[in-house]
C-alpha atoms as a PDB file:
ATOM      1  CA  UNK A   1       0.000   0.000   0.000  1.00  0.00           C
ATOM      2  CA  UNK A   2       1.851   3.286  -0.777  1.00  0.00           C
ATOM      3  CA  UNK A   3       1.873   5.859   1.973  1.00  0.00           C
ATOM      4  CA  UNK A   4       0.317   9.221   1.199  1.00  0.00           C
ATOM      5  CA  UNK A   5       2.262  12.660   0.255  1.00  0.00           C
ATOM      6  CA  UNK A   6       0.293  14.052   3.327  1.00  0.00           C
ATOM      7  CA  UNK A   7      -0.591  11.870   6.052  1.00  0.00           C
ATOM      8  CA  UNK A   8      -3.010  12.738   9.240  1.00  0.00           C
ATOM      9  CA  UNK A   9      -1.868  10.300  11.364  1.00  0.00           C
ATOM     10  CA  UNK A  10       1.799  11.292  11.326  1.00  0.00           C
ATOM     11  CA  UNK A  11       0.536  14.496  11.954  1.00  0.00           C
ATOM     12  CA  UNK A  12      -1.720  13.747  14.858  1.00  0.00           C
ATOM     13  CA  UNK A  13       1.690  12.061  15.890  1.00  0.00           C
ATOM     14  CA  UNK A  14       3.896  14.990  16.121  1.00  0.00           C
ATOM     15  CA  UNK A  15       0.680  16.545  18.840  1.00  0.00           C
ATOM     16  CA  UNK A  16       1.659  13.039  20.840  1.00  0.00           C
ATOM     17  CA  UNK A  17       5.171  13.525  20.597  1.00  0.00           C
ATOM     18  CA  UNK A  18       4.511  17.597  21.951  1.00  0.00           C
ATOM     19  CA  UNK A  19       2.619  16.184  24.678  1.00  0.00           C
ATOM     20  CA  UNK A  20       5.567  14.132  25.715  1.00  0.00           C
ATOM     21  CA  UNK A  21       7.890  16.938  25.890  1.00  0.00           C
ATOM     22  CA  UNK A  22       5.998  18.981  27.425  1.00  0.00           C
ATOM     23  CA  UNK A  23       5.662  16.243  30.713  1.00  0.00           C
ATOM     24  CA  UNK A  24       9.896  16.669  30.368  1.00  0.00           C
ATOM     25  CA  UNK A  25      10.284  13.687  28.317  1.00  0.00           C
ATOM     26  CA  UNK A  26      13.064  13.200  25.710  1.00  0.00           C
ATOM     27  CA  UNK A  27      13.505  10.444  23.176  1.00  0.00           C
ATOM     28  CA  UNK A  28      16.531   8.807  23.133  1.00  0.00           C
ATOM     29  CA  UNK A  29      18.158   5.673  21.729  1.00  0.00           C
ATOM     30  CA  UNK A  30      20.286   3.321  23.346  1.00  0.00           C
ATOM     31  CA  UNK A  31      22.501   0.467  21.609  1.00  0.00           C
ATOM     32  CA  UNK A  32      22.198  -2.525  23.980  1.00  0.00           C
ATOM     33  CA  UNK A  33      24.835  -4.547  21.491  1.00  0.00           C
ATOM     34  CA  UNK A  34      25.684  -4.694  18.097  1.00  0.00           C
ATOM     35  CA  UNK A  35      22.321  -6.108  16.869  1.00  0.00           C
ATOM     36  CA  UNK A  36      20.039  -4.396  19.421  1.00  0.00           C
ATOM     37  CA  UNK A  37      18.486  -0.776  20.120  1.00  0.00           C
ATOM     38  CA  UNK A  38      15.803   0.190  22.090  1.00  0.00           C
ATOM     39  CA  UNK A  39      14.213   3.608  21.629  1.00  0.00           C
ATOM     40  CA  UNK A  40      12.152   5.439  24.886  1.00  0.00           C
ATOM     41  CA  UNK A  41      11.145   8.656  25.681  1.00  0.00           C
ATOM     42  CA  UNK A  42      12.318   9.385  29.805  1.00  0.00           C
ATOM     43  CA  UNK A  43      13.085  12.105  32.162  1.00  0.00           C
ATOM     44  CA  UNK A  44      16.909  13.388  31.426  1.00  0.00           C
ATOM     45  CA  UNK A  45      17.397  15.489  34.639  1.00  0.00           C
ATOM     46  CA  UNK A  46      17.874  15.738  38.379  1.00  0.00           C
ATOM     47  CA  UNK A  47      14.233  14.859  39.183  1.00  0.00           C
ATOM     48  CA  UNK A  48      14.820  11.797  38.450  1.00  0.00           C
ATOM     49  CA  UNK A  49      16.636  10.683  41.428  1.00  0.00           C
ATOM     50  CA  UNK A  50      13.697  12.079  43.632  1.00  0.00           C
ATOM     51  CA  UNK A  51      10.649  10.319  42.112  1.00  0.00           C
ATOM     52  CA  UNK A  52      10.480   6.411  41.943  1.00  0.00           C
ATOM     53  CA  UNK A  53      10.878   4.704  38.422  1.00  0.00           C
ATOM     54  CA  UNK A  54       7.787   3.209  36.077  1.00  0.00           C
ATOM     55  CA  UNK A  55       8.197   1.602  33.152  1.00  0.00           C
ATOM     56  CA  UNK A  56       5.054   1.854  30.768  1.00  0.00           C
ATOM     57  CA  UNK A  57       4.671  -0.993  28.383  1.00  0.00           C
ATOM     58  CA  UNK A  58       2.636  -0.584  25.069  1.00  0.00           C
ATOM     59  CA  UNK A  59       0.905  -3.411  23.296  1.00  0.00           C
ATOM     60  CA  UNK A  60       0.445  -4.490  20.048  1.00  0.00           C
ATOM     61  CA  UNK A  61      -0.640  -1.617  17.300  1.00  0.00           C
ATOM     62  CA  UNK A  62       1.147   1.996  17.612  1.00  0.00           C
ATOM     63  CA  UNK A  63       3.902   2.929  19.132  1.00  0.00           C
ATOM     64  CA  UNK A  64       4.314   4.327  22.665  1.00  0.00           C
ATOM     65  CA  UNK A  65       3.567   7.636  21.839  1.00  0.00           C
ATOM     66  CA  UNK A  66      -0.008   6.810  20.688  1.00  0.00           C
ATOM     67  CA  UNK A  67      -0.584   3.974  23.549  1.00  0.00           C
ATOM     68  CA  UNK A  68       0.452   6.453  27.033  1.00  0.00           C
ATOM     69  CA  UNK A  69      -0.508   9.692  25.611  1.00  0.00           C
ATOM     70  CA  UNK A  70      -3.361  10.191  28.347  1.00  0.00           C
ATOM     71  CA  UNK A  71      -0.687   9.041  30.887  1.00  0.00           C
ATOM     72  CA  UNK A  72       2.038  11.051  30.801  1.00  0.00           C
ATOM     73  CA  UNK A  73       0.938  13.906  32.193  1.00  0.00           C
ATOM     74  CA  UNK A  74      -0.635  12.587  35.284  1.00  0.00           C
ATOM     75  CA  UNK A  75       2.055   9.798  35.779  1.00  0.00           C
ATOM     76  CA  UNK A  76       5.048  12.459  35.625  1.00  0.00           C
ATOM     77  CA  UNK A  77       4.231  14.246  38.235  1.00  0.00           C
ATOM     78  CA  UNK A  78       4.737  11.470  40.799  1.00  0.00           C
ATOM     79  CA  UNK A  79       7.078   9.691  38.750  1.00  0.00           C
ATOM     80  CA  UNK A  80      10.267   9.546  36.843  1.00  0.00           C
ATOM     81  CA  UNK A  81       8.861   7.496  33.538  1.00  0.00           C
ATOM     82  CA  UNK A  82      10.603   5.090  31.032  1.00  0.00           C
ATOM     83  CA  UNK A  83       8.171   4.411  28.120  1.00  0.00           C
ATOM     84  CA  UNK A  84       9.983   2.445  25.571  1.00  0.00           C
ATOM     85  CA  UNK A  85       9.269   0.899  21.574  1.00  0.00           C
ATOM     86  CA  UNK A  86       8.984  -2.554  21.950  1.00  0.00           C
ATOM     87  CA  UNK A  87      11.081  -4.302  19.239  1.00  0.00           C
ATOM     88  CA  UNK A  88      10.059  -3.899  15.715  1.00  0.00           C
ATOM     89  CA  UNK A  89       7.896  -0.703  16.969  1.00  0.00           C
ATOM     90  CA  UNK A  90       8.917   2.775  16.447  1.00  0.00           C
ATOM     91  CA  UNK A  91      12.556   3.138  15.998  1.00  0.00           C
ATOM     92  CA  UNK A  92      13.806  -0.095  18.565  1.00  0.00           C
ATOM     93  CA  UNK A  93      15.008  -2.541  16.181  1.00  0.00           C
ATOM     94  CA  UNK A  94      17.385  -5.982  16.179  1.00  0.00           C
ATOM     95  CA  UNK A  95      18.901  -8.283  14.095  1.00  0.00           C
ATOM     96  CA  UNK A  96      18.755 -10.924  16.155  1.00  0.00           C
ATOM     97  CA  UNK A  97      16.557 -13.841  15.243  1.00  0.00           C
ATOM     98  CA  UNK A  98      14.748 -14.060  19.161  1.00  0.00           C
ATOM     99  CA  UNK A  99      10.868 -13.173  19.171  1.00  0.00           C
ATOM    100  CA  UNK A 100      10.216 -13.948  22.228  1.00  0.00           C
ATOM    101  CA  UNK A 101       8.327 -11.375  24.662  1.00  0.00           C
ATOM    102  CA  UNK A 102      11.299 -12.729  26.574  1.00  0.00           C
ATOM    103  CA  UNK A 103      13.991 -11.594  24.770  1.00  0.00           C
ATOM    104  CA  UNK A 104      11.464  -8.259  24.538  1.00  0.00           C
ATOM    105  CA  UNK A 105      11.753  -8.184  28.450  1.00  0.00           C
ATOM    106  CA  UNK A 106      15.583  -8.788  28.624  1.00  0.00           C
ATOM    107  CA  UNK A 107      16.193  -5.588  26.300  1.00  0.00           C
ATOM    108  CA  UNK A 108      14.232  -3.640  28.467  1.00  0.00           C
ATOM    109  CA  UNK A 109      15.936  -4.504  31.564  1.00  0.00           C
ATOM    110  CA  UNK A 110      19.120  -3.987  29.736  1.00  0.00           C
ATOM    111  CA  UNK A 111      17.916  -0.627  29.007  1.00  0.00           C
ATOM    112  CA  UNK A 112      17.213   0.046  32.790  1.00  0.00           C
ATOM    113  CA  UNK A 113      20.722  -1.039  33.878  1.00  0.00           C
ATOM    114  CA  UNK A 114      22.178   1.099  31.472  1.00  0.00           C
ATOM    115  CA  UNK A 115      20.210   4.120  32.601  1.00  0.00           C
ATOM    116  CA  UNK A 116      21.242   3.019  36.145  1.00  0.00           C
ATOM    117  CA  UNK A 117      18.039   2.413  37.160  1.00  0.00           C
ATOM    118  CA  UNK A 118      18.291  -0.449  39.818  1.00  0.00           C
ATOM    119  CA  UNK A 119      14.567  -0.464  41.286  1.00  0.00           C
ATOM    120  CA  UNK A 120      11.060   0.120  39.068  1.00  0.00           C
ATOM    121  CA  UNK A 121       7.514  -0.598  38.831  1.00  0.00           C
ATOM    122  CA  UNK A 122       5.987  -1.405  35.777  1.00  0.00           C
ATOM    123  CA  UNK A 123       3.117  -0.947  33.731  1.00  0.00           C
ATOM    124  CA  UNK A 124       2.099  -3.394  30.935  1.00  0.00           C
ATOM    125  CA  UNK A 125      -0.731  -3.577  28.623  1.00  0.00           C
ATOM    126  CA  UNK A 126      -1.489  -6.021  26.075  1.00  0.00           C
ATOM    127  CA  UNK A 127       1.154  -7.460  24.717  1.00  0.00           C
ATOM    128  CA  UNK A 128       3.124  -4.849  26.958  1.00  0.00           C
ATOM    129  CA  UNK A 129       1.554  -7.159  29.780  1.00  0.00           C
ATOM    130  CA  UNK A 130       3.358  -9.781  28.370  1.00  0.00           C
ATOM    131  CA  UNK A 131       6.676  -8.747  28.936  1.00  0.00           C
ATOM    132  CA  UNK A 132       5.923  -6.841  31.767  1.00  0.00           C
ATOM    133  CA  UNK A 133       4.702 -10.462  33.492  1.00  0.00           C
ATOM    134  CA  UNK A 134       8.466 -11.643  32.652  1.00  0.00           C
ATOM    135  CA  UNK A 135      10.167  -8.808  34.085  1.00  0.00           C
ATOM    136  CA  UNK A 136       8.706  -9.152  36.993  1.00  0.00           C
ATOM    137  CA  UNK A 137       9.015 -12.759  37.177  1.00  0.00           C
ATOM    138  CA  UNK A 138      12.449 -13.370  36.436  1.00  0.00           C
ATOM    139  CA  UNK A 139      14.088 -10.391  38.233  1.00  0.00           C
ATOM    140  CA  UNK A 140      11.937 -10.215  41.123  1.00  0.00           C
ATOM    141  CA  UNK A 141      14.543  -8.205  42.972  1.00  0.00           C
ATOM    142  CA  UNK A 142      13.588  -5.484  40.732  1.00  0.00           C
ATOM    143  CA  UNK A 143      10.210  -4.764  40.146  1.00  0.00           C
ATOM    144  CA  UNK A 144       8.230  -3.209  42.826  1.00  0.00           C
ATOM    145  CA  UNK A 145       5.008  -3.452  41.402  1.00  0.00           C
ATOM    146  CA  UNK A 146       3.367  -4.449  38.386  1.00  0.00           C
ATOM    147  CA  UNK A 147      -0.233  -3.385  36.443  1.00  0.00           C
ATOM    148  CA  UNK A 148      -0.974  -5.995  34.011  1.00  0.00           C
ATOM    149  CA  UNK A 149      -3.918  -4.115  31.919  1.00  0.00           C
ATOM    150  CA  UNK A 150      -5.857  -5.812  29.493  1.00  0.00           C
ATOM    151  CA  UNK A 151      -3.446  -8.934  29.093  1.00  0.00           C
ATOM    152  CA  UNK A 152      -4.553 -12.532  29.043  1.00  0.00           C
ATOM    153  CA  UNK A 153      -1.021 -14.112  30.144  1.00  0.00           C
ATOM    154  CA  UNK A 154      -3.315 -16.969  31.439  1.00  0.00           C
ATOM    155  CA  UNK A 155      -3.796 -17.369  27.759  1.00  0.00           C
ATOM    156  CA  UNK A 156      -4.381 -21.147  26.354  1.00  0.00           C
ATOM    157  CA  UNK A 157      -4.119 -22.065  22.488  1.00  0.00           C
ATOM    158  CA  UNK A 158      -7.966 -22.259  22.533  1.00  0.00           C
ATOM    159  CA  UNK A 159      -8.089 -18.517  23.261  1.00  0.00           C
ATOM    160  CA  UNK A 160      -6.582 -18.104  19.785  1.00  0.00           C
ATOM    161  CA  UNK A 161      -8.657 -20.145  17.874  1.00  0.00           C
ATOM    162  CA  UNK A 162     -11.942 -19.419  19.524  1.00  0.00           C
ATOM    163  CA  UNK A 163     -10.691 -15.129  18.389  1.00  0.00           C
ATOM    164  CA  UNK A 164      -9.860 -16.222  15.161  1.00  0.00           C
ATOM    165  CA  UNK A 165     -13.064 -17.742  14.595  1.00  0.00           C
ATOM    166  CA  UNK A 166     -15.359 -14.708  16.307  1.00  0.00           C
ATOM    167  CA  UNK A 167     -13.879 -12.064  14.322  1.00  0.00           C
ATOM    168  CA  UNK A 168     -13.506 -14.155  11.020  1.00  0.00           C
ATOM    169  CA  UNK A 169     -10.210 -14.055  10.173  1.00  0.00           C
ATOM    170  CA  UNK A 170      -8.130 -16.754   9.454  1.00  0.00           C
ATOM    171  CA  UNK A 171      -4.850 -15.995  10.764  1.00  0.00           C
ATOM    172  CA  UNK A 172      -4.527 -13.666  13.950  1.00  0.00           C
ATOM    173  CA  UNK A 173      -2.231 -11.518  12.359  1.00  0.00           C
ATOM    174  CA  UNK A 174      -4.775 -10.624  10.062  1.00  0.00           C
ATOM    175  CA  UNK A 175      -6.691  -9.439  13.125  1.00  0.00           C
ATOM    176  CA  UNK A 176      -4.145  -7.468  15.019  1.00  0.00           C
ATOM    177  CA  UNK A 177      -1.863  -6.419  11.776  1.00  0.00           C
ATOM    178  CA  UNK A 178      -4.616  -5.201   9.772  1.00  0.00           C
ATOM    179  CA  UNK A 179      -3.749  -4.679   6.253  1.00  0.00           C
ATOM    180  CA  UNK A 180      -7.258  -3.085   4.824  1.00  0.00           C
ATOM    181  CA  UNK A 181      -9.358  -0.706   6.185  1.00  0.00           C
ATOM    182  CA  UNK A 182     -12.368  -3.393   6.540  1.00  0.00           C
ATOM    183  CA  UNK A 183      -9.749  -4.898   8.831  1.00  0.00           C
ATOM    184  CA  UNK A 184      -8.919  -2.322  10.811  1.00  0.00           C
ATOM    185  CA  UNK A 185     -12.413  -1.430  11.490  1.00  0.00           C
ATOM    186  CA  UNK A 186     -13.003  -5.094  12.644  1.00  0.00           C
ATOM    187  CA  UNK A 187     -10.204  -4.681  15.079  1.00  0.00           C
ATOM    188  CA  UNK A 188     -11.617  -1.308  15.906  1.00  0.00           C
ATOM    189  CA  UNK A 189     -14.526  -2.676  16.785  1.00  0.00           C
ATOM    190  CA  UNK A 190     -12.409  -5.364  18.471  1.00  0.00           C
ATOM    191  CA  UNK A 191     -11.091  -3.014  20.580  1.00  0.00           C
ATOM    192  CA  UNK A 192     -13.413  -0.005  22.117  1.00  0.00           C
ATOM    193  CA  UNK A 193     -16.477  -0.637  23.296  1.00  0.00           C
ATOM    194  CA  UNK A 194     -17.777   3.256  21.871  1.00  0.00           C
ATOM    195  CA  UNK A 195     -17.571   2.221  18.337  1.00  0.00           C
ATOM    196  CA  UNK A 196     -15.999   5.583  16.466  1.00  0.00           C
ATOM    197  CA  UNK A 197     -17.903   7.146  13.936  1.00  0.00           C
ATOM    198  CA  UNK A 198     -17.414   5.716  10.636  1.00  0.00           C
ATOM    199  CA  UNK A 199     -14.115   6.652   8.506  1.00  0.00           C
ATOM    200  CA  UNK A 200     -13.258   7.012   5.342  1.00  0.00           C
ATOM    201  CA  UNK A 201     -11.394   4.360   3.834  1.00  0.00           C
ATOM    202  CA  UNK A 202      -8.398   7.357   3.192  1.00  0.00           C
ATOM    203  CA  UNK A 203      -8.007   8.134   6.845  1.00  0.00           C
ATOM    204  CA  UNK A 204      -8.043   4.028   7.578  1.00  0.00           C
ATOM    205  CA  UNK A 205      -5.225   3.308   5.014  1.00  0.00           C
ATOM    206  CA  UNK A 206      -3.398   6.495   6.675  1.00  0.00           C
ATOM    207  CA  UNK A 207      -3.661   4.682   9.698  1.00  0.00           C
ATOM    208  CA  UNK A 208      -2.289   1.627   8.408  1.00  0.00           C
ATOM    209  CA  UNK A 209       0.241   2.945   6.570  1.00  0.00           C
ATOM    210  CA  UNK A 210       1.174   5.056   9.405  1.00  0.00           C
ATOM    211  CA  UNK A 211       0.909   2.426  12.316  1.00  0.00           C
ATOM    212  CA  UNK A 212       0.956  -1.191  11.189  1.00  0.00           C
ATOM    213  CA  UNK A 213       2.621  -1.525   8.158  1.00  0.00           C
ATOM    214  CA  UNK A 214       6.393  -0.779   8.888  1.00  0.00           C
ATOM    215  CA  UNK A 215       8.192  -4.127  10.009  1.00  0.00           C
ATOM    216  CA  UNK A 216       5.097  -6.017   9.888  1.00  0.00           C
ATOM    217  CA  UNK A 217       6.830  -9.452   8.880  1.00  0.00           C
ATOM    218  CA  UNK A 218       8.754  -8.906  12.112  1.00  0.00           C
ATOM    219  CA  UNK A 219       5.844  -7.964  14.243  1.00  0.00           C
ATOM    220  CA  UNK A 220       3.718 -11.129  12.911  1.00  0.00           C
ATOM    221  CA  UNK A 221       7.151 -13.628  14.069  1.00  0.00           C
ATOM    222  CA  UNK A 222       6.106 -11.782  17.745  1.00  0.00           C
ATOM    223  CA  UNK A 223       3.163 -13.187  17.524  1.00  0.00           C
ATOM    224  CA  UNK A 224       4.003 -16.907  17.330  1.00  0.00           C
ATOM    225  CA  UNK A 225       6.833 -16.485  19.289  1.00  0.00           C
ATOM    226  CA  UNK A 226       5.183 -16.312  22.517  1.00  0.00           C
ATOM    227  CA  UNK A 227       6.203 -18.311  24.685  1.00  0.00           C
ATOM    228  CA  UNK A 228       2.539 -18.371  26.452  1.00  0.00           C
ATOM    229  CA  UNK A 229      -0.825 -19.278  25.045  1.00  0.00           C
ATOM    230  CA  UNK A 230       1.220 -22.056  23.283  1.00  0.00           C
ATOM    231  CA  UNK A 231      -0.834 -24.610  24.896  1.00  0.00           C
ATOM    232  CA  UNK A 232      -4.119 -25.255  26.734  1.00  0.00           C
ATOM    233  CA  UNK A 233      -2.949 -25.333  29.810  1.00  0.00           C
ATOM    234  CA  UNK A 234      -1.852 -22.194  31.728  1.00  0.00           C
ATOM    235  CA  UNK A 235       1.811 -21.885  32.241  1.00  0.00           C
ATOM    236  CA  UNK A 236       2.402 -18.865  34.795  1.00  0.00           C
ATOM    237  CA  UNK A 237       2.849 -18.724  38.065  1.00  0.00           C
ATOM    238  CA  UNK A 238       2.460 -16.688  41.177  1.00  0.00           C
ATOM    239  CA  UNK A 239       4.176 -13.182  41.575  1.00  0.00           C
ATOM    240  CA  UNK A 240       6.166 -12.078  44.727  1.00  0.00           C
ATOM    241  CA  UNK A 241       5.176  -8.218  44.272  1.00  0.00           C
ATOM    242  CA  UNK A 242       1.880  -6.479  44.807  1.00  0.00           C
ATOM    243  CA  UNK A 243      -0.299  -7.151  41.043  1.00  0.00           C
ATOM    244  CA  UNK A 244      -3.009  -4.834  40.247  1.00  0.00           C
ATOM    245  CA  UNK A 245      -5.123  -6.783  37.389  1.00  0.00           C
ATOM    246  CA  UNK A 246      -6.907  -4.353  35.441  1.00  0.00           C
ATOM    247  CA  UNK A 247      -9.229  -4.949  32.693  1.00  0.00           C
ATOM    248  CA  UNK A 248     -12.302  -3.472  30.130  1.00  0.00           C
ATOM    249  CA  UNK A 249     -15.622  -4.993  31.296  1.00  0.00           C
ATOM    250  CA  UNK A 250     -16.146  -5.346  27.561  1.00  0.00           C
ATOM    251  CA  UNK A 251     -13.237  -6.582  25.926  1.00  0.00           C
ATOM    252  CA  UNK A 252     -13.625  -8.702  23.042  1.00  0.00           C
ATOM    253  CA  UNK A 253      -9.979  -9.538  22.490  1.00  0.00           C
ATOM    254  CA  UNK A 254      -9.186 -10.905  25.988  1.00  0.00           C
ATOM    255  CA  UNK A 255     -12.474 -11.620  27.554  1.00  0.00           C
ATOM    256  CA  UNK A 256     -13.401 -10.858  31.363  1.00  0.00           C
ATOM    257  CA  UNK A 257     -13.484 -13.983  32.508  1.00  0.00           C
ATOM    258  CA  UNK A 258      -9.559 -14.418  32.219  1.00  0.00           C
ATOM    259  CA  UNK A 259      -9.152 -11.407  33.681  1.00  0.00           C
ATOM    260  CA  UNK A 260     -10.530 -12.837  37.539  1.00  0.00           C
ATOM    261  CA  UNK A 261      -8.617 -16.510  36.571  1.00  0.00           C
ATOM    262  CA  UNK A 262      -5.578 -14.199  35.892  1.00  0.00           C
ATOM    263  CA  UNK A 263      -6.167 -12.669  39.804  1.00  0.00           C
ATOM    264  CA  UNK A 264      -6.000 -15.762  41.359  1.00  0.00           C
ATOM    265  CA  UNK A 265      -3.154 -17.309  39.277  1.00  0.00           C
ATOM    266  CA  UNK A 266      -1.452 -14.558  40.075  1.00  0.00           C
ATOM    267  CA  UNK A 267      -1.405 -15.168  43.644  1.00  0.00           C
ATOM    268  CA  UNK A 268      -2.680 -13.404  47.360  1.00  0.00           C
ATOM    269  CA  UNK A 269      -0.396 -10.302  46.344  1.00  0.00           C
ATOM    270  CA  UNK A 270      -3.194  -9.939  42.961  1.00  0.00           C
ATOM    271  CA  UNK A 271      -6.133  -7.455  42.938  1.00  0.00           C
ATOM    272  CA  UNK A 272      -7.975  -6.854  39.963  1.00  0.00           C
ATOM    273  CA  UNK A 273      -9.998  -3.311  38.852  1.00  0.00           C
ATOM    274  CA  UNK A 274     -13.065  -3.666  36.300  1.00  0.00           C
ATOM    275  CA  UNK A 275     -13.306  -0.584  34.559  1.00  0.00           C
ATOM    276  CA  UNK A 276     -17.058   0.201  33.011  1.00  0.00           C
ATOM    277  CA  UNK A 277     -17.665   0.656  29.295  1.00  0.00           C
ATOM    278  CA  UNK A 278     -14.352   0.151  28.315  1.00  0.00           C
ATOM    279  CA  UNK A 279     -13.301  -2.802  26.178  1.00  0.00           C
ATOM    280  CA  UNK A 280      -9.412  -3.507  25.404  1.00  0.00           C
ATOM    281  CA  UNK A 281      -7.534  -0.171  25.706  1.00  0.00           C
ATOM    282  CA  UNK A 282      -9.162   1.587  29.507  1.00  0.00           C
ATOM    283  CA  UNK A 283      -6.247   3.684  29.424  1.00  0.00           C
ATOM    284  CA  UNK A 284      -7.575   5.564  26.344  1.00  0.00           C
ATOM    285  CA  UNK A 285     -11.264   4.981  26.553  1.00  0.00           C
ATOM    286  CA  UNK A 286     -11.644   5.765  30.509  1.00  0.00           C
ATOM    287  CA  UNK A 287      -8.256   7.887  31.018  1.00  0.00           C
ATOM    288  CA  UNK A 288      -9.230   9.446  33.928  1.00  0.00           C
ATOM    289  CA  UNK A 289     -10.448   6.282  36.035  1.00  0.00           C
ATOM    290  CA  UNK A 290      -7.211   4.244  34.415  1.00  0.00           C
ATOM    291  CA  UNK A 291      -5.050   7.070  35.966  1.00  0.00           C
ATOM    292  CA  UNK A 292      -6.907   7.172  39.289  1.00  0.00           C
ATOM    293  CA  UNK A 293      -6.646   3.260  39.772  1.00  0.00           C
ATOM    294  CA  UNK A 294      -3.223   3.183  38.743  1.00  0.00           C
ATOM    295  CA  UNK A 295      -1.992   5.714  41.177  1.00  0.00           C
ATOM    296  CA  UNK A 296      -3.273   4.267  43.867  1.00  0.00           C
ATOM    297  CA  UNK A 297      -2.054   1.002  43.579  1.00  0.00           C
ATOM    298  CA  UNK A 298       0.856   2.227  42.616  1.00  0.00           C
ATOM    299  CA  UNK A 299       1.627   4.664  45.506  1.00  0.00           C
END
């Protein structure tokens, strides 16, 4: 699909990316190797050493910048944030052959250590709840706390098949990579429960040229390399910190039913937070409430 001379979306984008500096964010990039580099936007200054660290972790779709925009600003003031491109998003890139959400969480704590940031909390959506479920399970000595938002780690290879056939697709990635603009109003529709108004098919194929096309061959190998959901049995277990489980009371893409399995697989340390009329994305459709719930878990 070629991209347009003039594209709404990548203008819309550079509003985000004001937003960001404006809550004393920078962008930066940071070489982990020679075949990895993670990009993040994070507080460069004194401040940082007075205000405890959060990671936010997007999920599948856009970026960062599109995923925490209605964060930033409340989340700054109380603490110094790290909000990273997941591999094959934005500008983080690798050119090493692990797809793993995994490998996704090693980078990021690579990134941390770099930064010299010893101690953080962490807040994962989506596929972002993924990785942010590994973090904190493997280096338990580092995350504080954890919000896993609107991500079915509990996930079983049924899950998958039973989405496939509901939305009428025949490969997930034709679901959550959306290549048309019938497909990314079925994933739309997927995931808000206020359906927008209807689009034209320009603005759609902006979107897609703008937000799902680049590195999409990479992007689909995330998908099947998960290491969970690749069986129907759950494979987590228990965390050591404090969870806070939150979740759309309408999602169609993980439904709300895994989210109070997820609570108690998660251990006594789990709580979980239903948020009203919201389907997969809470922190965009319910801001406000998001925000609220998150800082007080969180502090």
């Amino acid at each position: 699909m070629a991209a347009s001379c003039f594209s709404f979306v990548s203008l819309y984008e550079k509003y985000h990316v004001k937003a960001f500096k404006s809550c004393n964010l920078s962008p930066q990039s940071i070489k982990l190797d020679s075949e990895t580099e993670i990009h993040l936007w994070h507080e460069a200054n004194n401040e940082t050493a007075t205000k405890p660290a959060l990671i936010l972790i997007h999920g599948f779709g856009a970026n960062s910048l599109w995923q925490w925009r209605y964060q930033v600003e409340i989340l700054s003031k109380r603490f110094s944030l790290y909000i990273p491109d997941l591999l094959f998003f934005g500008k983080s890139t690798t050119t090493s052959s692990e797809r793993t959400e995994i490998f996704q969480a090693v980078c990021l704590v690579k990134v941390m250590e770099k930064l010299g940031v010893e101690k953080y909390s962490i807040v994962g959506t989506s596929y972002g709840g993924f990785v942010g479920y590994r973090m904190a399970s493997l280096w338990p000595d580092r995350v504080e706390k954890i919000v896993i938002a609107s991500s079915a780690v509990n996930l079983r290879l049924r899950d998958n098949e039973e989405l496939i056939k509901k939305s009428e697709v025949e490969k997930i990635e034709d679901l959550l990579i959306p290549v048309t603009a019938s497909g990314l109003r079925t994933l739309l529709s997927f995931g808000v429960h206020k359906l927008w108004p209807v689009l034209p098919d320009f603005l759609m194929n902006d979107m897609i040229d703008s937000l799902f096309i680049d590195k999409r061959e990479e992007k689909i190998q995330l998908l099947y390399g998960l290491t969970l959901g690749r069986k129907n049995s759950v494979d987590i277990s228990c965390l050591q910190q404090e969870v806070l489980v939150v979740w759309g009371e309408h999602d169609k893409l993980f439904p709300l039913e895994k989210a109070y399995e997820l609570k108690e697989l998660l251990g006594e340390k789990a709580s979980l937070e239903v948020i009203k009329k919201t389907s997969h994305t809470p922190q965009i459709e319910n801001p406000k409430l998001f925000n609220d719930i998150v800082m007080t878990f969180l502090l």
